[in-house]
C-alpha atoms as a PDB file:
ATOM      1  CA  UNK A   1     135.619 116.603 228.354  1.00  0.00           C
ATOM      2  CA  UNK A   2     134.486 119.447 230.349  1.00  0.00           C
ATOM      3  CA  UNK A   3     132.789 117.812 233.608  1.00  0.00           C
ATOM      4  CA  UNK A   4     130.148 120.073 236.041  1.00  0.00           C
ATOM      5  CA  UNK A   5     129.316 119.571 239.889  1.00  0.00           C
ATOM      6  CA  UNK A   6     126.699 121.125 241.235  1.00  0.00           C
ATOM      7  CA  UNK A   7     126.369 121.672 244.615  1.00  0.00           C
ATOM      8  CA  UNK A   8     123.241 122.479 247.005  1.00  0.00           C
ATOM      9  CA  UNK A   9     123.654 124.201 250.198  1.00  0.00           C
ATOM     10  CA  UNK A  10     121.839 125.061 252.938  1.00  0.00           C
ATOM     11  CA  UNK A  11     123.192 127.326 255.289  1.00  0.00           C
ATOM     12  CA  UNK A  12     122.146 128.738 259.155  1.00  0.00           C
ATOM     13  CA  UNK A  13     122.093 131.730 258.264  1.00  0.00           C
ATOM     14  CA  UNK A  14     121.457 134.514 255.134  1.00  0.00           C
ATOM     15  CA  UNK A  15     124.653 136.372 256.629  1.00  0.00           C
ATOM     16  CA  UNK A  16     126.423 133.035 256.517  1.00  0.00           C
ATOM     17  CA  UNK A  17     125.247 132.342 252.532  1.00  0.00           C
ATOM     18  CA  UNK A  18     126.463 135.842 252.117  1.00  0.00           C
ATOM     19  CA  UNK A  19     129.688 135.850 253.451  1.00  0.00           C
ATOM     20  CA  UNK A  20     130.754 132.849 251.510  1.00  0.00           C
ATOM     21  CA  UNK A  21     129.406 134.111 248.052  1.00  0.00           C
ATOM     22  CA  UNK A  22     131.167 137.771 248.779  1.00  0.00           C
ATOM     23  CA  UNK A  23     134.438 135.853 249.312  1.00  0.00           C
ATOM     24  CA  UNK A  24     134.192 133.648 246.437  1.00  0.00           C
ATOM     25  CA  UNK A  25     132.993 136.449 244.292  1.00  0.00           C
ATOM     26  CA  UNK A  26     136.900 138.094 245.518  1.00  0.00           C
ATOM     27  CA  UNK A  27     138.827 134.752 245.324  1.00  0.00           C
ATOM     28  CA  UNK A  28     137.295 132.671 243.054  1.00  0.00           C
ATOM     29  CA  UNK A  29     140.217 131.499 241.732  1.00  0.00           C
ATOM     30  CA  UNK A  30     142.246 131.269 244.644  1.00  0.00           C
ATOM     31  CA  UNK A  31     139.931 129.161 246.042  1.00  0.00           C
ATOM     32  CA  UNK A  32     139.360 126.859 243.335  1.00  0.00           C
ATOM     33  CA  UNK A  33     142.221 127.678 240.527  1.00  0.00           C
ATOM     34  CA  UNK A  34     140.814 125.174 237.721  1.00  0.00           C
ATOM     35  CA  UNK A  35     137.474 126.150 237.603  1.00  0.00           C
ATOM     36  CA  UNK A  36     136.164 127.648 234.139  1.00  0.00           C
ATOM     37  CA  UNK A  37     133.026 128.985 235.171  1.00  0.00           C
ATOM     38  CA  UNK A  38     130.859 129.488 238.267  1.00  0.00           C
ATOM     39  CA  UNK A  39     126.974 130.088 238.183  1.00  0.00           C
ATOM     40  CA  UNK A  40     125.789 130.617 241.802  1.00  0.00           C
ATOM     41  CA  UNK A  41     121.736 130.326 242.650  1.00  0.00           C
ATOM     42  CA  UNK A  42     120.003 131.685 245.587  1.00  0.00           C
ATOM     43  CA  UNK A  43     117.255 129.797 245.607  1.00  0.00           C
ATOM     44  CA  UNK A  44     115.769 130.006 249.316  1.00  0.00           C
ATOM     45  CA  UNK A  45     116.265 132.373 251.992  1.00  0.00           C
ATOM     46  CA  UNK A  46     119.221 130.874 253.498  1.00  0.00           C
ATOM     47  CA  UNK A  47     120.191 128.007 250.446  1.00  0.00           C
ATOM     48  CA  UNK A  48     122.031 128.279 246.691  1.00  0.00           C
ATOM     49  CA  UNK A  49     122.622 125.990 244.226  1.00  0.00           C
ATOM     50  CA  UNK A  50     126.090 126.492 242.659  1.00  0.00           C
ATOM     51  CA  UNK A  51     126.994 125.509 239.305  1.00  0.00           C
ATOM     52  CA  UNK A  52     130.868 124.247 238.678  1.00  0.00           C
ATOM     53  CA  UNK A  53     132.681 123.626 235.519  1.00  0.00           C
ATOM     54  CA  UNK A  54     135.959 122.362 235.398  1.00  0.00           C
ATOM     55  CA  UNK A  55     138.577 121.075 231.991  1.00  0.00           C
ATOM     56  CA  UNK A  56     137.538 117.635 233.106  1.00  0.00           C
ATOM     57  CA  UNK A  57     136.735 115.088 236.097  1.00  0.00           C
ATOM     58  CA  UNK A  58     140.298 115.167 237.495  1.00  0.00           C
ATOM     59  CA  UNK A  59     140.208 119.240 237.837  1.00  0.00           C
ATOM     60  CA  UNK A  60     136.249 118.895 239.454  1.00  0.00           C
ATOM     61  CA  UNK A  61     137.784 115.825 242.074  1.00  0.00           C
ATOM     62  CA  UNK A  62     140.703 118.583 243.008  1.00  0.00           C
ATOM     63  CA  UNK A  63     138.153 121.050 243.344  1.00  0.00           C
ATOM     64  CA  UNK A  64     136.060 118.837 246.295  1.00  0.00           C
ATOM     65  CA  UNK A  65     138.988 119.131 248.822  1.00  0.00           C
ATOM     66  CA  UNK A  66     139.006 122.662 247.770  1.00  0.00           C
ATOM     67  CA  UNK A  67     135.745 123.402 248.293  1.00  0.00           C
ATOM     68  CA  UNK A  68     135.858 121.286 251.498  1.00  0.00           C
ATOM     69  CA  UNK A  69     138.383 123.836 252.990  1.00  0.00           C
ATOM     70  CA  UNK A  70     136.750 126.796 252.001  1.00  0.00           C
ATOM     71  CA  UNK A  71     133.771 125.426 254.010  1.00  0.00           C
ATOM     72  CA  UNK A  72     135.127 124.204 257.208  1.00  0.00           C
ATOM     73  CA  UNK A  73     134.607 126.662 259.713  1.00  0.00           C
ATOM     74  CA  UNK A  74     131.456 127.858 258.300  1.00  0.00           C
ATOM     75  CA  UNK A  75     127.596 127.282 259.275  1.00  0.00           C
ATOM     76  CA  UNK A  76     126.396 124.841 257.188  1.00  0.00           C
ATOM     77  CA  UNK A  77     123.261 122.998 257.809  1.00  0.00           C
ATOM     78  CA  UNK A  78     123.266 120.394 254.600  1.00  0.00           C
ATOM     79  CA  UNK A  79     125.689 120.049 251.284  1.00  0.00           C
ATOM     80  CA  UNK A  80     125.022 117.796 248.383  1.00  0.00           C
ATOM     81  CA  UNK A  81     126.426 117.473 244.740  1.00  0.00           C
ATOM     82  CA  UNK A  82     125.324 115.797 241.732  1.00  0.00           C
ATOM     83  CA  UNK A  83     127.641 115.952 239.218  1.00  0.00           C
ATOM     84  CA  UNK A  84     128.728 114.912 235.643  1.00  0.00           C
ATOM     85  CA  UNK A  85     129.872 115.312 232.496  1.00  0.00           C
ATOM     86  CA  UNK A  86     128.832 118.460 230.344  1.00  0.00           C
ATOM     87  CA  UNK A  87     127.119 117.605 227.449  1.00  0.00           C
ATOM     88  CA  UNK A  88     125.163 121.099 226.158  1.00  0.00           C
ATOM     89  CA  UNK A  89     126.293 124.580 227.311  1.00  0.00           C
ATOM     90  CA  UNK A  90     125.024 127.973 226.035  1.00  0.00           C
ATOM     91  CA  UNK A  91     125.632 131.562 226.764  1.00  0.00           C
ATOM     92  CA  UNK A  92     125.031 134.272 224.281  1.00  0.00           C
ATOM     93  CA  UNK A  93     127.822 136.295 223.845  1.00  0.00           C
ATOM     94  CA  UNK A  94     126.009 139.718 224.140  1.00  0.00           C
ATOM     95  CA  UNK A  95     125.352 138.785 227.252  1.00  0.00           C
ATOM     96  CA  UNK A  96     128.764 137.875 229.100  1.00  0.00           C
ATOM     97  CA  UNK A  97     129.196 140.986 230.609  1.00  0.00           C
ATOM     98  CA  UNK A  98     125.794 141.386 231.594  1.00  0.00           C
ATOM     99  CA  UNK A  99     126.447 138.091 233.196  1.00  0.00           C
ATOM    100  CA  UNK A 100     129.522 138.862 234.979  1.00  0.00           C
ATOM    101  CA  UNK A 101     128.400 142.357 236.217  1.00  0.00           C
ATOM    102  CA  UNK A 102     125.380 140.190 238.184  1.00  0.00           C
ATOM    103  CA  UNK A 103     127.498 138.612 240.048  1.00  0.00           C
ATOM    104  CA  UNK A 104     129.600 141.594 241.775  1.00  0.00           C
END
């Protein structure tokens, strides 16, 4: 069953939240090589809520060490996750690539 984290973070700094979010947008699956999708929020200044989905609970556990490494030497101020399994999930089709030019 397909199984979501999703992570809030507060950084130091806007160049900080940047840097990480321009390097993810690059290595997304480098970094994390079972996700299925990736939704990323900027939701304050210097803060972002990121949206995970992985095959299942197994893949999103794997993906915590992952994610732990890609944020060890940076300026973080606070993380936090809730996280569970996904039980609704809509995107209309006409609007994938809309969707994955925003990101870039």
């Amino acid at each position: 069953m397909p199984y979501a984290r999703i992570n809030m973070v507060e950084f130091e700094s806007r160049e900080e939240m940047h840097k990480v979010i321009t390097n993810l947008n690059v290595n997304m699956k480098t970094v994390f090589p079972e996700i299925r999708s990736f939704v990323s929020v900027e939701t304050s200044e210097k803060s972002q809520i990121t949206i995970s989905v992985y095959d299942h609970k197994e893949a999103a556990d794997r993906a915590v060490a992952q994610r732990d490494t890609h944020l060890e030497h940076r300026e973080l101020v606070d993380i936090f996750a809730h996280e569970g399994n996904v039980n609704c999930f809509y995107v209309e089709k006409e609007q994938l690539t809309n969707l994955l030019d925003g990101g870039v």
